[in-house]
C-alpha atoms as a PDB file:
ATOM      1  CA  UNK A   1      -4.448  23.962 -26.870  1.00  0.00           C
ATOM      2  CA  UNK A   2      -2.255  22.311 -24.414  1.00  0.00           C
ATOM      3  CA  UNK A   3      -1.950  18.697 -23.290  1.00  0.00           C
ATOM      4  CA  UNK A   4      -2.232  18.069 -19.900  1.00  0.00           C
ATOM      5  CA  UNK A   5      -0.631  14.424 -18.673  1.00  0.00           C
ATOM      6  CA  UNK A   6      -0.760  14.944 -14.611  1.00  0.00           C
ATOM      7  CA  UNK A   7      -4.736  13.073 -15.096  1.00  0.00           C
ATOM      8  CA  UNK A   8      -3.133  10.473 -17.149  1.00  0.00           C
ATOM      9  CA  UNK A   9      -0.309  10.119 -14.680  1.00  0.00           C
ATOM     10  CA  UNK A  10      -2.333  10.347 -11.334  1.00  0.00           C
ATOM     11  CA  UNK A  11      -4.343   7.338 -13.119  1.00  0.00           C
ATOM     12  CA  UNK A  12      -1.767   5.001 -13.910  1.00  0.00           C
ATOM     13  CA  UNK A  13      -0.162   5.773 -10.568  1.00  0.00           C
ATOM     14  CA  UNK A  14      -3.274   5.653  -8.104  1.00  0.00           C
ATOM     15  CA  UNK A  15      -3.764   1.933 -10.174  1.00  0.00           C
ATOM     16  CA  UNK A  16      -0.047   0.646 -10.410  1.00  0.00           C
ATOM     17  CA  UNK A  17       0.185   1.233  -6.482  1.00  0.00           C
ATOM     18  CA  UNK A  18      -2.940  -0.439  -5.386  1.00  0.00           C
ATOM     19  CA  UNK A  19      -1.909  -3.267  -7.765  1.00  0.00           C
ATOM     20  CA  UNK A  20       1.357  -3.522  -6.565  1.00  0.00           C
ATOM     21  CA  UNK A  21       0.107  -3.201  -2.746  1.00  0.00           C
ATOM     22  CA  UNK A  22      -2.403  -6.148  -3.534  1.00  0.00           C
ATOM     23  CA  UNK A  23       0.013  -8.407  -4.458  1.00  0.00           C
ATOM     24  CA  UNK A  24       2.609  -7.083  -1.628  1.00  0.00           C
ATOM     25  CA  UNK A  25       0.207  -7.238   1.247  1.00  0.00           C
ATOM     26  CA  UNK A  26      -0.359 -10.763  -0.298  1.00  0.00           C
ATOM     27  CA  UNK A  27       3.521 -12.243  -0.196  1.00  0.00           C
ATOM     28  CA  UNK A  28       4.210 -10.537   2.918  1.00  0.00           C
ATOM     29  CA  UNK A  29       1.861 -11.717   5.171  1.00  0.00           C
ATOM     30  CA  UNK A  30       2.700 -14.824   3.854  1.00  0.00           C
ATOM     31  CA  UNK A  31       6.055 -14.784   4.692  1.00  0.00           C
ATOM     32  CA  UNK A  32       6.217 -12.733   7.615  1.00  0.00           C
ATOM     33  CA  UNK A  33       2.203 -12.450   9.198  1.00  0.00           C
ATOM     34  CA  UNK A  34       1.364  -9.259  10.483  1.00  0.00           C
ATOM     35  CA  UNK A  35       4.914  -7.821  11.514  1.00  0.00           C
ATOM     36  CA  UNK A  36       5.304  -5.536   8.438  1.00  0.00           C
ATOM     37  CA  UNK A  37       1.777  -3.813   9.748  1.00  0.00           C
ATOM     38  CA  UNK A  38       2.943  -1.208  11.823  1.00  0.00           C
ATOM     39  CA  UNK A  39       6.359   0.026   9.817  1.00  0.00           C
ATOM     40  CA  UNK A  40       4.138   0.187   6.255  1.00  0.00           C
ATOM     41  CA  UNK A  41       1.173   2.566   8.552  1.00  0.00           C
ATOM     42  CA  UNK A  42       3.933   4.316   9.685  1.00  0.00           C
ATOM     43  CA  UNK A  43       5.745   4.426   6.282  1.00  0.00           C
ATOM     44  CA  UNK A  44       2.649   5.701   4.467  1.00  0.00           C
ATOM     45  CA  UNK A  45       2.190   8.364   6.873  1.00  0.00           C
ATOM     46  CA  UNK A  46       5.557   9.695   6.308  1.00  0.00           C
ATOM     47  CA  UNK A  47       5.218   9.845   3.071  1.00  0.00           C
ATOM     48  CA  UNK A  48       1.797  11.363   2.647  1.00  0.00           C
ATOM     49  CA  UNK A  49       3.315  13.916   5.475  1.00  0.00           C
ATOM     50  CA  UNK A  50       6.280  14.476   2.812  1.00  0.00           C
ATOM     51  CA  UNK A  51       3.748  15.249  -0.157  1.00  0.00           C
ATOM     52  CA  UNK A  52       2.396  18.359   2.036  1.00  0.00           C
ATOM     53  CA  UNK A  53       5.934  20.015   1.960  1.00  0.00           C
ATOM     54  CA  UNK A  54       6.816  19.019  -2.419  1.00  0.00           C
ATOM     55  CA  UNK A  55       7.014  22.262  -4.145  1.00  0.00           C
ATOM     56  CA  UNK A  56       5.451  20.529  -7.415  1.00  0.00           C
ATOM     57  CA  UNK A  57       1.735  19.571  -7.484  1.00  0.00           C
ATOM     58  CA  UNK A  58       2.230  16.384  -9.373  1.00  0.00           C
ATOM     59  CA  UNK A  59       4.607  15.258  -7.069  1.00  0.00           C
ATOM     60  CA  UNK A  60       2.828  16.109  -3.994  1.00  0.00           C
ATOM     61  CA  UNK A  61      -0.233  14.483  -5.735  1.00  0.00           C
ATOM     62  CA  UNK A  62       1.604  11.365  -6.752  1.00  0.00           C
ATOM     63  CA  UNK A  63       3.039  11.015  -3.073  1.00  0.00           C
ATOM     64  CA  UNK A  64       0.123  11.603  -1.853  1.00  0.00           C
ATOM     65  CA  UNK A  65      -1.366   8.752  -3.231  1.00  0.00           C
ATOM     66  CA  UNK A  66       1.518   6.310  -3.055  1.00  0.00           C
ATOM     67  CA  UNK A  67       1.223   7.441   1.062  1.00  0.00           C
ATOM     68  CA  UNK A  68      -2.122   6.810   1.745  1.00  0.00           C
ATOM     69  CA  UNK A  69      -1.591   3.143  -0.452  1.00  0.00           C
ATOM     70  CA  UNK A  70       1.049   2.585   2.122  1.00  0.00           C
ATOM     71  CA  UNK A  71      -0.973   3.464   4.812  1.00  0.00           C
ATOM     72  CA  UNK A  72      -3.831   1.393   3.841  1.00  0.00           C
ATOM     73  CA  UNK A  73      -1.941  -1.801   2.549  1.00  0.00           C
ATOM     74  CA  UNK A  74      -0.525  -1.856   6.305  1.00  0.00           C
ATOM     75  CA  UNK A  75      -4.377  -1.487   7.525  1.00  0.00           C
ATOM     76  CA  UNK A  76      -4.278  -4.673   4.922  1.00  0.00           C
ATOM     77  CA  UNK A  77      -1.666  -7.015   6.670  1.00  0.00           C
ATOM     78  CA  UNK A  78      -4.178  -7.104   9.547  1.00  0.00           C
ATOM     79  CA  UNK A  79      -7.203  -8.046   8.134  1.00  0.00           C
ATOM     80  CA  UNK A  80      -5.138 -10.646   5.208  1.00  0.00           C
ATOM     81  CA  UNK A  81      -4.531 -12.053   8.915  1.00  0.00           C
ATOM     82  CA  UNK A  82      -7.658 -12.781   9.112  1.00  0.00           C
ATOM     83  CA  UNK A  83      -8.575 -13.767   5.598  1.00  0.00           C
ATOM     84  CA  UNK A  84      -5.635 -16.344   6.443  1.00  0.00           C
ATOM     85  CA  UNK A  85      -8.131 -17.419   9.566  1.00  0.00           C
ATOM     86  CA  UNK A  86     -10.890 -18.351   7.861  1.00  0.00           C
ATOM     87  CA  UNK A  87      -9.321 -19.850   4.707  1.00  0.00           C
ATOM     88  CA  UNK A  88     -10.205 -17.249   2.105  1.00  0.00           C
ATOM     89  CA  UNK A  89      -5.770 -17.499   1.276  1.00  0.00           C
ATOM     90  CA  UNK A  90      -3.686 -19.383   1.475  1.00  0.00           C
ATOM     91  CA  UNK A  91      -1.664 -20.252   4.921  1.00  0.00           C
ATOM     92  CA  UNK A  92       2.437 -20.465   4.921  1.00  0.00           C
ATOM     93  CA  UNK A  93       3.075 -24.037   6.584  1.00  0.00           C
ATOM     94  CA  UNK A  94       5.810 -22.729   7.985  1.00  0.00           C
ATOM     95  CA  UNK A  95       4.169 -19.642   9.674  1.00  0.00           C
ATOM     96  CA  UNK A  96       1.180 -20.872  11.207  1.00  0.00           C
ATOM     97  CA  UNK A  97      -1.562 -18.899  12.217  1.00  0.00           C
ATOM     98  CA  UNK A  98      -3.082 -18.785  15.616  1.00  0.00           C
END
C-alpha cells in the first residue's frame, strides 16, 4: 500500500490560501480601496494560465488553486468596497469612501 499526500496537500493549500486571501483582501482595501483589484484578477489569471503548462500534477493543481484564490480575492476588493459602504468593516479615516 502506498501513501498518497497530494489530497492532504491540495487541502491544506485550497484552506491556507483562502485564509490568507481573507485577511489580505481585508488590510488592503483598507489601506489602499479598490486599486489592488485589477493587478490581483490579473495576477490570478496568470497564474492559473501557468498551472496549464507545469509538467507535475500537484503543482499544476496547487497553482491552480492559489490562481483562481487570486482571481477571486481581486473579485473581493470590489465588493469589501462595498461592505466598507454600508458599515459591515471597518472604514480607514484616512481613505474615505465615497
Amino acid at each position: 500500500m502506498t501513501v498518497e499526500w497530494a489530497g492532504a496537500v491540495l487541502a491544506v493549500v485550497t484552506v491556507a490560501t483562502i485564509g490568507l486571501g481573507h485577511v489580505m483582501v481585508r488590510k488592503a482595501n483598507y489601506l489602499f480601496g479598490t486599486i489592488p483589484a485589477i493587478p490581483l484578477f490579473f495576477l490570478g489569471a496568470g497564474i492559473l494560465t501557468a498551472s496549464v503548462f507545469m509538467s507535475s500534477d500537484l503543482l499544476s493543481a496547487v497553482m491552480g488553486i492559489v490562481g483562481v484564490t487570486t482571481v477571486w480575492d481581486g473579485v473581493e476588493m470590489l465588493r469589501q468596497e462595498n461592505r466598507v459602504r454600508r458599515g459591515h468593516a471597518p472604514e480607514n479615516p484616512r481613505r474615505p469612501v465615497l
